[in-house]
PDB file of N, CA and C in Angstrom:
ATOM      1  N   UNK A   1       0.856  -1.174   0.000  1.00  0.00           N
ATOM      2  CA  UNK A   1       0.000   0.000   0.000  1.00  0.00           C
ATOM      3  C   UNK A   1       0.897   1.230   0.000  1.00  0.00           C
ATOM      4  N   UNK A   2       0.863   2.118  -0.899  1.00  0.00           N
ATOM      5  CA  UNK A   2       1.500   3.899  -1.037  1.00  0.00           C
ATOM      6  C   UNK A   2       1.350   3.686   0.551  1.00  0.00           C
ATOM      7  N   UNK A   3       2.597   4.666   0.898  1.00  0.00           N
ATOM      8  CA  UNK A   3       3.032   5.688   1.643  1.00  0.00           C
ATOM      9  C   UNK A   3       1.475   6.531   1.779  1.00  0.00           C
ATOM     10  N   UNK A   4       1.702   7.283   0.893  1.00  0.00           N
ATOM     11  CA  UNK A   4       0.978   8.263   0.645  1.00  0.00           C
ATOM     12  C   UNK A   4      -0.798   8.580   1.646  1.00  0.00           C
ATOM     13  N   UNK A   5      -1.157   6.822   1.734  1.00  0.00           N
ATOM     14  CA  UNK A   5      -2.382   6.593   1.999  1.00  0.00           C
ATOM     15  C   UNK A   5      -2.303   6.149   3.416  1.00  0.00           C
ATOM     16  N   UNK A   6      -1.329   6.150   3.973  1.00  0.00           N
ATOM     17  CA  UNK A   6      -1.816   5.510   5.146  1.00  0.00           C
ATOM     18  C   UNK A   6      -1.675   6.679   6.101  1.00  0.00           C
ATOM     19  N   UNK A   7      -3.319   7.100   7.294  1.00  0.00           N
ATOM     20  CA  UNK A   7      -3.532   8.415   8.171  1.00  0.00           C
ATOM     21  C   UNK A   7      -2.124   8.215   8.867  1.00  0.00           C
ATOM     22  N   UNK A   8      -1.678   9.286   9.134  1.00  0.00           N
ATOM     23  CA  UNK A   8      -1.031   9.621  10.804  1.00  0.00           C
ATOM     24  C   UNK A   8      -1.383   8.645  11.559  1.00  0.00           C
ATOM     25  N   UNK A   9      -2.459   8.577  12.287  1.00  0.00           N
ATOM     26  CA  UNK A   9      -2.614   7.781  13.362  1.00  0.00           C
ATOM     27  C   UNK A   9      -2.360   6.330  13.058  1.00  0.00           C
ATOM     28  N   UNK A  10      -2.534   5.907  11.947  1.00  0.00           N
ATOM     29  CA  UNK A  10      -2.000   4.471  11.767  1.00  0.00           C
ATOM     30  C   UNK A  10      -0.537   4.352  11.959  1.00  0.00           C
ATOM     31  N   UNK A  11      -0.112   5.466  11.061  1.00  0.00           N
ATOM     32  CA  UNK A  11       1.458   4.965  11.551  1.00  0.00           C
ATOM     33  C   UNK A  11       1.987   5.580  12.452  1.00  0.00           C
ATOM     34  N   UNK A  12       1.419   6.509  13.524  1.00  0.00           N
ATOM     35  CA  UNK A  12       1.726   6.734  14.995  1.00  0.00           C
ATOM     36  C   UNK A  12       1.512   5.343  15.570  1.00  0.00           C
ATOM     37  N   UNK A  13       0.285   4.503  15.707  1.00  0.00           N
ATOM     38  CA  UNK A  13       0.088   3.011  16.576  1.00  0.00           C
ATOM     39  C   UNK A  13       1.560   2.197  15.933  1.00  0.00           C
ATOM     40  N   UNK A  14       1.916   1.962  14.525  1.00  0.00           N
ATOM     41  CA  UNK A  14       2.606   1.724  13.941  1.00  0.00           C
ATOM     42  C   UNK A  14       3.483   1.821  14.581  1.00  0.00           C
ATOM     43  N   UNK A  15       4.371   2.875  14.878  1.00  0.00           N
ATOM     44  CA  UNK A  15       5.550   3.336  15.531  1.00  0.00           C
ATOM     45  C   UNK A  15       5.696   3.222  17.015  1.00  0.00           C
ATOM     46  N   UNK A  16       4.371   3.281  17.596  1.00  0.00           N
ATOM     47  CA  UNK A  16       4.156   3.100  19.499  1.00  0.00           C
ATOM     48  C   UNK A  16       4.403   1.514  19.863  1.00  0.00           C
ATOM     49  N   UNK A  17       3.876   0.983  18.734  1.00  0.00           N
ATOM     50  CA  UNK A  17       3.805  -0.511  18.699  1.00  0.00           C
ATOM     51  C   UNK A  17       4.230  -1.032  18.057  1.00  0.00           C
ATOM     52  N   UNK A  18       5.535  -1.201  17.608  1.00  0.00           N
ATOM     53  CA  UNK A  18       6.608  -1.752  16.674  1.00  0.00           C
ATOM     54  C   UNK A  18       6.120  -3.372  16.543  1.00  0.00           C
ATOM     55  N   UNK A  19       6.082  -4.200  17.401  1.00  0.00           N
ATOM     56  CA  UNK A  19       6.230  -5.082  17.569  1.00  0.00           C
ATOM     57  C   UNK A  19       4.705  -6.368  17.439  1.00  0.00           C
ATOM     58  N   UNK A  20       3.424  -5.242  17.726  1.00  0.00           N
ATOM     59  CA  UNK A  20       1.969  -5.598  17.281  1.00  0.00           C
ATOM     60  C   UNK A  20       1.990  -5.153  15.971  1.00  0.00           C
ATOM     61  N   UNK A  21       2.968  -4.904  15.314  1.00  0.00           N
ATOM     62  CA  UNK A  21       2.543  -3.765  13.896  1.00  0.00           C
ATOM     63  C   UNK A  21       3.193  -5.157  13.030  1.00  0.00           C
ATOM     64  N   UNK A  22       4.454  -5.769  13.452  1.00  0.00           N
ATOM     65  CA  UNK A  22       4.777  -6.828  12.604  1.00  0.00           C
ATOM     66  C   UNK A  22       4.187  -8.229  12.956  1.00  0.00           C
ATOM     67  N   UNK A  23       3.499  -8.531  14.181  1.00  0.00           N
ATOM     68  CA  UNK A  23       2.746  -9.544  13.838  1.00  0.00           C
ATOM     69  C   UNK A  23       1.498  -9.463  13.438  1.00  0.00           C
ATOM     70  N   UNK A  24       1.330  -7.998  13.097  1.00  0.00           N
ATOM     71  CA  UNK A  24      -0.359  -7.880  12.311  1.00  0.00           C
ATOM     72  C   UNK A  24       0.462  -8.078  10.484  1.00  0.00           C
ATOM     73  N   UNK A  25       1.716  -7.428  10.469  1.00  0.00           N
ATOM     74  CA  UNK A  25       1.984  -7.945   8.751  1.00  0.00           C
ATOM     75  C   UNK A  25       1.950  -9.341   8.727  1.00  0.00           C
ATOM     76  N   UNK A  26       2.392  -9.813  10.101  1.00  0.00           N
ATOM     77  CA  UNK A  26       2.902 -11.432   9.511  1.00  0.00           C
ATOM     78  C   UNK A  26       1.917 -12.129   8.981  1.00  0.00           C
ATOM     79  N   UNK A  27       0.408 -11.851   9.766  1.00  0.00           N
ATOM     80  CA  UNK A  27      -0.478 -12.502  10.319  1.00  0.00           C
ATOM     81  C   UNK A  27      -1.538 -11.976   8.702  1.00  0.00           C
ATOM     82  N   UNK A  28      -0.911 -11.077   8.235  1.00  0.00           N
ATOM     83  CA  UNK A  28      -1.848 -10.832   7.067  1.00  0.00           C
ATOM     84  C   UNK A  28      -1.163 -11.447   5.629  1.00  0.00           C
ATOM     85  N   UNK A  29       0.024 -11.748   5.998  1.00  0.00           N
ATOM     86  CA  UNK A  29       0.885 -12.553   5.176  1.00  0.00           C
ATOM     87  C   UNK A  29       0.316 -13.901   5.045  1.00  0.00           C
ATOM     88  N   UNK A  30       0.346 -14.877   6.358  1.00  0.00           N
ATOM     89  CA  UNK A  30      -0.255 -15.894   6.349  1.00  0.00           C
ATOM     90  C   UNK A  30      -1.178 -15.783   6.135  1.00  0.00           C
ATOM     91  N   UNK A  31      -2.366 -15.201   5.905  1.00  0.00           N
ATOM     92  CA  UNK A  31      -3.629 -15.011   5.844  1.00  0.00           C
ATOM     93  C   UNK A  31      -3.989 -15.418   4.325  1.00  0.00           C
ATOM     94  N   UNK A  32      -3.055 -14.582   3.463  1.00  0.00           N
ATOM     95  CA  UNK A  32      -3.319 -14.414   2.094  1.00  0.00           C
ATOM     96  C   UNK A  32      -2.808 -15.442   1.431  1.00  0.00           C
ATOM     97  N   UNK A  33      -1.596 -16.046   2.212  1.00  0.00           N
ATOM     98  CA  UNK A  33      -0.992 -17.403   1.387  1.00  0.00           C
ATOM     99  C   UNK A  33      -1.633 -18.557   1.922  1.00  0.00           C
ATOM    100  N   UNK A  34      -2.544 -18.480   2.941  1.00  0.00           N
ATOM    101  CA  UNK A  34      -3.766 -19.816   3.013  1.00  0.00           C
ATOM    102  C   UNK A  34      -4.267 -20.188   2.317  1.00  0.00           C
ATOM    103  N   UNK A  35      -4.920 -19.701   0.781  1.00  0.00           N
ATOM    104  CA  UNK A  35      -5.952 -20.357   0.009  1.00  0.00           C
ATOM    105  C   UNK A  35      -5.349 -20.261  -1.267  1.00  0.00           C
ATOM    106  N   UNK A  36      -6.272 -20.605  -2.039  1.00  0.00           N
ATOM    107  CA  UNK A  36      -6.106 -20.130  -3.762  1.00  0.00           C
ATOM    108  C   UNK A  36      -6.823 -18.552  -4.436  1.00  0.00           C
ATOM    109  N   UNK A  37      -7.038 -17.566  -3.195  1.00  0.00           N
ATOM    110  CA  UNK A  37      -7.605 -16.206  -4.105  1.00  0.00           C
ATOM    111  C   UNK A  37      -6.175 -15.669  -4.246  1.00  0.00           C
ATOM    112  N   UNK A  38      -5.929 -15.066  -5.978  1.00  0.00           N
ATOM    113  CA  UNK A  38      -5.305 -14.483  -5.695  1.00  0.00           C
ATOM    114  C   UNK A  38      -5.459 -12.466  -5.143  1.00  0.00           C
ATOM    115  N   UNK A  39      -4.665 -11.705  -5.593  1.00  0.00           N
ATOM    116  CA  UNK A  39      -4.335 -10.775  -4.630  1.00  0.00           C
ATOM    117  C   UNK A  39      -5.578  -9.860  -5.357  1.00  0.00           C
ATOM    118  N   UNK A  40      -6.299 -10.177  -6.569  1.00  0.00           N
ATOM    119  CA  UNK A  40      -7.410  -9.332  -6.932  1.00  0.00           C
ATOM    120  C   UNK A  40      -8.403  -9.427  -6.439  1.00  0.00           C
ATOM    121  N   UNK A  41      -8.488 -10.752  -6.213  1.00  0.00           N
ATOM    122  CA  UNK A  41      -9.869 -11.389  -5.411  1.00  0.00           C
ATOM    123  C   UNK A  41      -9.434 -11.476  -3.801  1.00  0.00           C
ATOM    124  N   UNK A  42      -8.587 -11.287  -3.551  1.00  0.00           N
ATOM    125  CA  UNK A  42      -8.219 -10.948  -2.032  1.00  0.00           C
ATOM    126  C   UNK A  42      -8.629  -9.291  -1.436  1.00  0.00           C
ATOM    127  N   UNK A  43      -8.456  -8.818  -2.784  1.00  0.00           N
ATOM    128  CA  UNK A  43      -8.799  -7.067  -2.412  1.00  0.00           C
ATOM    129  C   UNK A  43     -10.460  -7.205  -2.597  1.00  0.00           C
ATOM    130  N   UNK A  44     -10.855  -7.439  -3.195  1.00  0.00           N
ATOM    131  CA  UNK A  44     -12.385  -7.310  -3.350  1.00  0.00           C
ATOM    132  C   UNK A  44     -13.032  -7.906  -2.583  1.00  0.00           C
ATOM    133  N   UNK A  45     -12.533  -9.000  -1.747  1.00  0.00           N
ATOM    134  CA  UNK A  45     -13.392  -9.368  -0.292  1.00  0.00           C
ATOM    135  C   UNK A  45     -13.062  -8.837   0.742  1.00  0.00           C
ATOM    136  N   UNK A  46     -11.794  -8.051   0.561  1.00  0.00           N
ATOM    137  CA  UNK A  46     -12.124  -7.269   1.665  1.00  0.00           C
ATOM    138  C   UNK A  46     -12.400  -6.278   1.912  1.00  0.00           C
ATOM    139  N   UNK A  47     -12.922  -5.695   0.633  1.00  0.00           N
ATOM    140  CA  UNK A  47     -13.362  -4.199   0.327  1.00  0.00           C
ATOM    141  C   UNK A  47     -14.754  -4.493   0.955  1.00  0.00           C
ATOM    142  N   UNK A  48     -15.275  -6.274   0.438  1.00  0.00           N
ATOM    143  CA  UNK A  48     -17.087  -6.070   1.075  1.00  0.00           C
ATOM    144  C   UNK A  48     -16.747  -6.299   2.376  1.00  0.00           C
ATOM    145  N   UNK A  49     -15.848  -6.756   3.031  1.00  0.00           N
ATOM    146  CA  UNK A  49     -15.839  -7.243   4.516  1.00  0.00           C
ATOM    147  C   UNK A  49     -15.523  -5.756   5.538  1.00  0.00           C
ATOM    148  N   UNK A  50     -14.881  -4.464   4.790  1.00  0.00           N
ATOM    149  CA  UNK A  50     -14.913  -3.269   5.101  1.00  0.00           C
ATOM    150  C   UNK A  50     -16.471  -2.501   5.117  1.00  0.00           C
ATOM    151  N   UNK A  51     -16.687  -2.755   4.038  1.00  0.00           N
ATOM    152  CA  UNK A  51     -18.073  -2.295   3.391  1.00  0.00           C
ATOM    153  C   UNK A  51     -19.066  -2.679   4.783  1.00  0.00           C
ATOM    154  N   UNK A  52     -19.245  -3.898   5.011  1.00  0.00           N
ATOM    155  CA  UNK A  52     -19.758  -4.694   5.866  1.00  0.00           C
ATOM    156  C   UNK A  52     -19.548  -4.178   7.422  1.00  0.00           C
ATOM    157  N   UNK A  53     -18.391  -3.219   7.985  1.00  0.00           N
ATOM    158  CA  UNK A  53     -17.759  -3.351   8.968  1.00  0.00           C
ATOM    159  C   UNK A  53     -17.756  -1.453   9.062  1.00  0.00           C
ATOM    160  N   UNK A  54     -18.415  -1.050   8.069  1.00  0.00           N
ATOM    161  CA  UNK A  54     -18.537   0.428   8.001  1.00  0.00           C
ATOM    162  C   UNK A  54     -17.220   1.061   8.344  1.00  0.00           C
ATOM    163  N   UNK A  55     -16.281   0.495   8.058  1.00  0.00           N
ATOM    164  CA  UNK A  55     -14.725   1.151   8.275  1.00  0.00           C
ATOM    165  C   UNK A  55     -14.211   2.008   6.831  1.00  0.00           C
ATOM    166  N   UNK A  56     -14.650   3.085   7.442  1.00  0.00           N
ATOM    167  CA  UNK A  56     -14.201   4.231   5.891  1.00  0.00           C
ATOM    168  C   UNK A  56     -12.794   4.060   5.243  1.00  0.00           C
ATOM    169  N   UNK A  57     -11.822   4.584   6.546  1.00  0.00           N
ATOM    170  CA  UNK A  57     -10.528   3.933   5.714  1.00  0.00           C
ATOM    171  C   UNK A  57     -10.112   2.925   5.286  1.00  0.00           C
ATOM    172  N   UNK A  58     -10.580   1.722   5.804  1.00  0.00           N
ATOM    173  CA  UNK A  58     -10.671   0.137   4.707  1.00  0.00           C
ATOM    174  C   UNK A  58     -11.092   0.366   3.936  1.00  0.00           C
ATOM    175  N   UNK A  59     -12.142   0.896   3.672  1.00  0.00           N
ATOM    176  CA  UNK A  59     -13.377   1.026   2.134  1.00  0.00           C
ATOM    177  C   UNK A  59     -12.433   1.341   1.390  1.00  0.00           C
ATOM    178  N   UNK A  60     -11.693   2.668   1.606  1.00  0.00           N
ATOM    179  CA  UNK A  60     -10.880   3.792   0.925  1.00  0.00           C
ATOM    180  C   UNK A  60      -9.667   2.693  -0.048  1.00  0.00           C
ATOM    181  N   UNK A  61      -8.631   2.217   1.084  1.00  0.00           N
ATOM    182  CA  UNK A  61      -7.781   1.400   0.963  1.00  0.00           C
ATOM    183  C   UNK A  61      -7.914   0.490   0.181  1.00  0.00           C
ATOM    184  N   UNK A  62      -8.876  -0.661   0.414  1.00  0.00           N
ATOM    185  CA  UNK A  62      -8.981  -1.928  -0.164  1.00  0.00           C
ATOM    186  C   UNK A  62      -9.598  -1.726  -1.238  1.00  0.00           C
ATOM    187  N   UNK A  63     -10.346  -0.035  -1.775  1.00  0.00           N
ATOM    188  CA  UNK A  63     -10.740   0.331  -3.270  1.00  0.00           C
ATOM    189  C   UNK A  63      -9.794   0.263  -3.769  1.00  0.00           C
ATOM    190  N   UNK A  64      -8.606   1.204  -3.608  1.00  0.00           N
ATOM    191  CA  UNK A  64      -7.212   1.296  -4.019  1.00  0.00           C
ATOM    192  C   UNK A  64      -6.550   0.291  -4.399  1.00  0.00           C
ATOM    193  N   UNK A  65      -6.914  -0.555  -3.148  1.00  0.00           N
ATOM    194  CA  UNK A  65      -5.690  -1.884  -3.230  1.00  0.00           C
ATOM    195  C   UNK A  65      -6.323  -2.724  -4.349  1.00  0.00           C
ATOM    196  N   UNK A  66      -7.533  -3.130  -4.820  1.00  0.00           N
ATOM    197  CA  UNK A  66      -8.326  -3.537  -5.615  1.00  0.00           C
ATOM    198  C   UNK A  66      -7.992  -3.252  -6.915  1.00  0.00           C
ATOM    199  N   UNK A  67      -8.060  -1.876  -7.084  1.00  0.00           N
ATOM    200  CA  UNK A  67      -7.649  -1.420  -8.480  1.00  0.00           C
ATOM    201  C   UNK A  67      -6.181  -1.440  -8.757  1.00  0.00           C
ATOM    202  N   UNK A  68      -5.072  -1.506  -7.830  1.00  0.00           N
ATOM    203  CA  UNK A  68      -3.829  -1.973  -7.973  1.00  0.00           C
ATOM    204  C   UNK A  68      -3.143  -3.191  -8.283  1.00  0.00           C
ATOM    205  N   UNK A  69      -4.166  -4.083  -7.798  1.00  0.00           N
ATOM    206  CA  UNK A  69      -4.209  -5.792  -8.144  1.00  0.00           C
ATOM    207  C   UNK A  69      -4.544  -6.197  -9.535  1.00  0.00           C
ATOM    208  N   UNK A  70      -5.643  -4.801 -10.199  1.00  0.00           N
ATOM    209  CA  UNK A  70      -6.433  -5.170 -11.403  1.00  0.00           C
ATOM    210  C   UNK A  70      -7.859  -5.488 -11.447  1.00  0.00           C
ATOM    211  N   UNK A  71      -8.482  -5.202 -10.249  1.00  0.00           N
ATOM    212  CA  UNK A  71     -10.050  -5.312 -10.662  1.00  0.00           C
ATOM    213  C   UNK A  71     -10.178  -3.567 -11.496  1.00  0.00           C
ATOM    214  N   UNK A  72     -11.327  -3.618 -12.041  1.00  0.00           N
ATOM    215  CA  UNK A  72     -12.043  -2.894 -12.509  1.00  0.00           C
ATOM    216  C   UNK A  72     -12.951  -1.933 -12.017  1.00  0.00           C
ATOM    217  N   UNK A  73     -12.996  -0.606 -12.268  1.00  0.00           N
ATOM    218  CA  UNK A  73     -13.766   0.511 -11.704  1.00  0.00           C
ATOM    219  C   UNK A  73     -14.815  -0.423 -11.793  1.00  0.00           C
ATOM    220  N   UNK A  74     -16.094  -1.071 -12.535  1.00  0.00           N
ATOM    221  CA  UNK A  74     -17.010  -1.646 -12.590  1.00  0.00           C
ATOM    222  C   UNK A  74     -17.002  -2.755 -11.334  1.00  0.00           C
ATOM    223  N   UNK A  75     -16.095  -3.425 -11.174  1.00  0.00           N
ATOM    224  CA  UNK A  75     -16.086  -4.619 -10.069  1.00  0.00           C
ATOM    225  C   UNK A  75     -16.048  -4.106  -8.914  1.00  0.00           C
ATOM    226  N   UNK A  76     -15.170  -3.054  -8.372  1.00  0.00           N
ATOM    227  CA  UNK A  76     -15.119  -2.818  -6.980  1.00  0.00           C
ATOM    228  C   UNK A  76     -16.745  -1.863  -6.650  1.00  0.00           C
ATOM    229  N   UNK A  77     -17.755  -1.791  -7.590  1.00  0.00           N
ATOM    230  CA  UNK A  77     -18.486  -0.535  -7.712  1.00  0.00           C
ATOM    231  C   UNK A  77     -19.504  -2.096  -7.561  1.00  0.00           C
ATOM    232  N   UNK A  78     -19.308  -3.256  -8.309  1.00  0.00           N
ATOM    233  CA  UNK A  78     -20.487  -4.139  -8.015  1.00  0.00           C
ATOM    234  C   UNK A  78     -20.217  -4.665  -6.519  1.00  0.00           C
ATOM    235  N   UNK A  79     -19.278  -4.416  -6.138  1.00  0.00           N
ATOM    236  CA  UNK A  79     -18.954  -4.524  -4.678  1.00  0.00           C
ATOM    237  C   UNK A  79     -19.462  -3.979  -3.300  1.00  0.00           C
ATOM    238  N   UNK A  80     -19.824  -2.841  -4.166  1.00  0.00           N
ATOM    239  CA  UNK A  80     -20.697  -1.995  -3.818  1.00  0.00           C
ATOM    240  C   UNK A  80     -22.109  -2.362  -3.204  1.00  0.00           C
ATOM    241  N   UNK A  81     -22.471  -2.538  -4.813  1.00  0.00           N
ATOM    242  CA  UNK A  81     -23.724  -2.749  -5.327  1.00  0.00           C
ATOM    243  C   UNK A  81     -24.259  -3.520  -4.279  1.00  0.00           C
ATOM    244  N   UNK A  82     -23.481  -5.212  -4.171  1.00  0.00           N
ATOM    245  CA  UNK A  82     -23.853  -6.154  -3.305  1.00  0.00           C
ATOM    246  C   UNK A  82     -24.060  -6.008  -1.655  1.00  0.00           C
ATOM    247  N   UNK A  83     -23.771  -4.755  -1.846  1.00  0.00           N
ATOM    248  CA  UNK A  83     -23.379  -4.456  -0.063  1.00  0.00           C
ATOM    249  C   UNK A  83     -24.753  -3.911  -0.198  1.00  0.00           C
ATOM    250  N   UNK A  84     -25.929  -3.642  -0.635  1.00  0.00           N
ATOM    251  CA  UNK A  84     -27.439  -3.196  -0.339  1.00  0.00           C
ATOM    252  C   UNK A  84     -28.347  -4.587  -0.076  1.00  0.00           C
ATOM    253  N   UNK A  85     -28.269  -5.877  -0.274  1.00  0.00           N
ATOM    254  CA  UNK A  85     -28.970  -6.849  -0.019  1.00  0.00           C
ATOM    255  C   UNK A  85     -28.260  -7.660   1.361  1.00  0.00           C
ATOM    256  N   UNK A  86     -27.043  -7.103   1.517  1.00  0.00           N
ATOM    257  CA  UNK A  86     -26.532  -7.955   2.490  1.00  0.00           C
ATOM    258  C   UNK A  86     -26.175  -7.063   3.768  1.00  0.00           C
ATOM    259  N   UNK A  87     -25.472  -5.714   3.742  1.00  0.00           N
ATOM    260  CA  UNK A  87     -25.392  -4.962   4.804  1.00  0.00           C
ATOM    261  C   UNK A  87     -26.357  -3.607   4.726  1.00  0.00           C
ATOM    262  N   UNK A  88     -27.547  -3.241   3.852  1.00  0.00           N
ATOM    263  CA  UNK A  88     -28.034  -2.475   3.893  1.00  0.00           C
ATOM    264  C   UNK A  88     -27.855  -1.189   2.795  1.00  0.00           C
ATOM    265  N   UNK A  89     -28.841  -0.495   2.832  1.00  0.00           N
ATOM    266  CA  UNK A  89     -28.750   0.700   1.924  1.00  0.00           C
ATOM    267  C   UNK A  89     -27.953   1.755   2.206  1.00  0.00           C
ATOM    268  N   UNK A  90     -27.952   2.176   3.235  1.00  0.00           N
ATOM    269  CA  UNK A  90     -27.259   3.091   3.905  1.00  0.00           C
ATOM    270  C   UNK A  90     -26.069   3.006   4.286  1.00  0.00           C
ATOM    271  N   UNK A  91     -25.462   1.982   4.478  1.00  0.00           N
ATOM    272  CA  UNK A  91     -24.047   1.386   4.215  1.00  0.00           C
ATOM    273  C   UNK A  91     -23.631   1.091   2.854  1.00  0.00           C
ATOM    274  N   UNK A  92     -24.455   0.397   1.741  1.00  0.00           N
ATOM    275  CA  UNK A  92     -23.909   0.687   0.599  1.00  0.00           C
ATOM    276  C   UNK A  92     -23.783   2.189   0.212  1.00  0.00           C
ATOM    277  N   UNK A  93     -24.310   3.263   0.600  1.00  0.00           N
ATOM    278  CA  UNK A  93     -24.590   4.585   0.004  1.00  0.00           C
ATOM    279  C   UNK A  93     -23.326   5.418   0.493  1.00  0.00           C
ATOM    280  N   UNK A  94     -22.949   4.838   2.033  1.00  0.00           N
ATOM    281  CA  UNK A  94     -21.490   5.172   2.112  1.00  0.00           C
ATOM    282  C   UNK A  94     -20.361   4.963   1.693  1.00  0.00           C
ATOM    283  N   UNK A  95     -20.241   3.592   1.564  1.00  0.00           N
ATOM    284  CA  UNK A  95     -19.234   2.829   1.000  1.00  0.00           C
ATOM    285  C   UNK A  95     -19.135   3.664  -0.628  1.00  0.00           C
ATOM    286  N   UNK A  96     -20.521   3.893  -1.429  1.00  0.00           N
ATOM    287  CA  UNK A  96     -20.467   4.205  -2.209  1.00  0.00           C
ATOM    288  C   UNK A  96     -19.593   5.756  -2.778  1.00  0.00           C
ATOM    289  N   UNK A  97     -19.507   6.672  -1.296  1.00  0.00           N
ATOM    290  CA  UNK A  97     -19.108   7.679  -1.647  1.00  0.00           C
ATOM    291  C   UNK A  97     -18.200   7.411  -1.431  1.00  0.00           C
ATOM    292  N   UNK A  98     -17.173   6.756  -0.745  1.00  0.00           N
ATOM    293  CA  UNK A  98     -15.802   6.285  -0.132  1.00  0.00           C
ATOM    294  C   UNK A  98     -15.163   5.912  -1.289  1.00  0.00           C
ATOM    295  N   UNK A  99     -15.346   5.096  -1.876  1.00  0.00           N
ATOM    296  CA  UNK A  99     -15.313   4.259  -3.030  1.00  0.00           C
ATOM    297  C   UNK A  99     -15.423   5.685  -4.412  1.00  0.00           C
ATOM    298  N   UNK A 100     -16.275   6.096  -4.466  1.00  0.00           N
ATOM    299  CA  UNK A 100     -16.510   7.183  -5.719  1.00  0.00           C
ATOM    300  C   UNK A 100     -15.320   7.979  -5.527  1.00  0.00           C
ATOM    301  N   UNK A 101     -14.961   8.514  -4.542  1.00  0.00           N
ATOM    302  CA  UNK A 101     -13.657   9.339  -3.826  1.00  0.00           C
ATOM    303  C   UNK A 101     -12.774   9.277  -4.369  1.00  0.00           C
ATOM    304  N   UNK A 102     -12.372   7.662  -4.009  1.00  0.00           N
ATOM    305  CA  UNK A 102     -11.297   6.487  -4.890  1.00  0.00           C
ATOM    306  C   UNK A 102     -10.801   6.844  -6.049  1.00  0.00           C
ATOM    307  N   UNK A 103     -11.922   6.697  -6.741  1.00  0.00           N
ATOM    308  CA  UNK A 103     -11.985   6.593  -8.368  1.00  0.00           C
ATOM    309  C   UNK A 103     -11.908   7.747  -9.090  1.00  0.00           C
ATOM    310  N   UNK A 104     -12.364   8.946  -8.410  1.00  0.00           N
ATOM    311  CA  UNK A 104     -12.584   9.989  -8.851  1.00  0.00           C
ATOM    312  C   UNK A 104     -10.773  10.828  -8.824  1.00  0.00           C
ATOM    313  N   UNK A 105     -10.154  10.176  -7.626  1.00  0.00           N
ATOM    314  CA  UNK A 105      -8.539  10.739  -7.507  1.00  0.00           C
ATOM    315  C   UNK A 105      -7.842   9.433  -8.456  1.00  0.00           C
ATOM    316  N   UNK A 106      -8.195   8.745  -9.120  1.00  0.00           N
ATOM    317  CA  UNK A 106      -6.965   8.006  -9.863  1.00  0.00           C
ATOM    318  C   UNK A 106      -6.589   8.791 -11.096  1.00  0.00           C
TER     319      UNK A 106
END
């Protein structure tokens, strides 16, 4: 993930907590080399599992990280989409502006 994107306060905890900061990389390392998704379809579930979890800066991020892997403005946006039958309207409508944000700065 850019420099660029990650708040202050993440990498203040980052820096207070040297040591929770590398077993949260490790632990997201193992995470991703558990299965067969690769890293496109790894970003797009966790864009809905953000979506799902109303965490703006995940939304933000895992849009990013999504379109860096190679999904498609259209895919991370049906990502969206799916987040109104499963976490609600009003959470898709956020996610949606989080996400539009995204797309609108690439």
């Amino acid at each position: 993930m850019p420099g660029d994107y990650l708040p202050d306060v993440y990498r203040r905890l980052r820096d207070r907590f040297p040591e929770v900061a590398s077993a949260l990389d490790k632990l997201g390392q193992a995470s991703a080399s558990a299965g067969p998704l690769d890293e496109r379809a790894q970003q797009l579930v966790k864009l809905g599992i953000a979506i799902g979890a109303l965490a703006e800066g995940s939304v933000r991020s895992h849009a990013r990280r999504a379109l860096e892997a190679g999904a498609t403005s259209d895919e991370v946006m049906h990502v969206v989409a799916l987040a109104v039958s499963t976490r609600g309207f009003p959470a898709a409508v956020a996610a949606f502006s989080w996400v539009e944000d995204v797309l609108k700065a690439r």
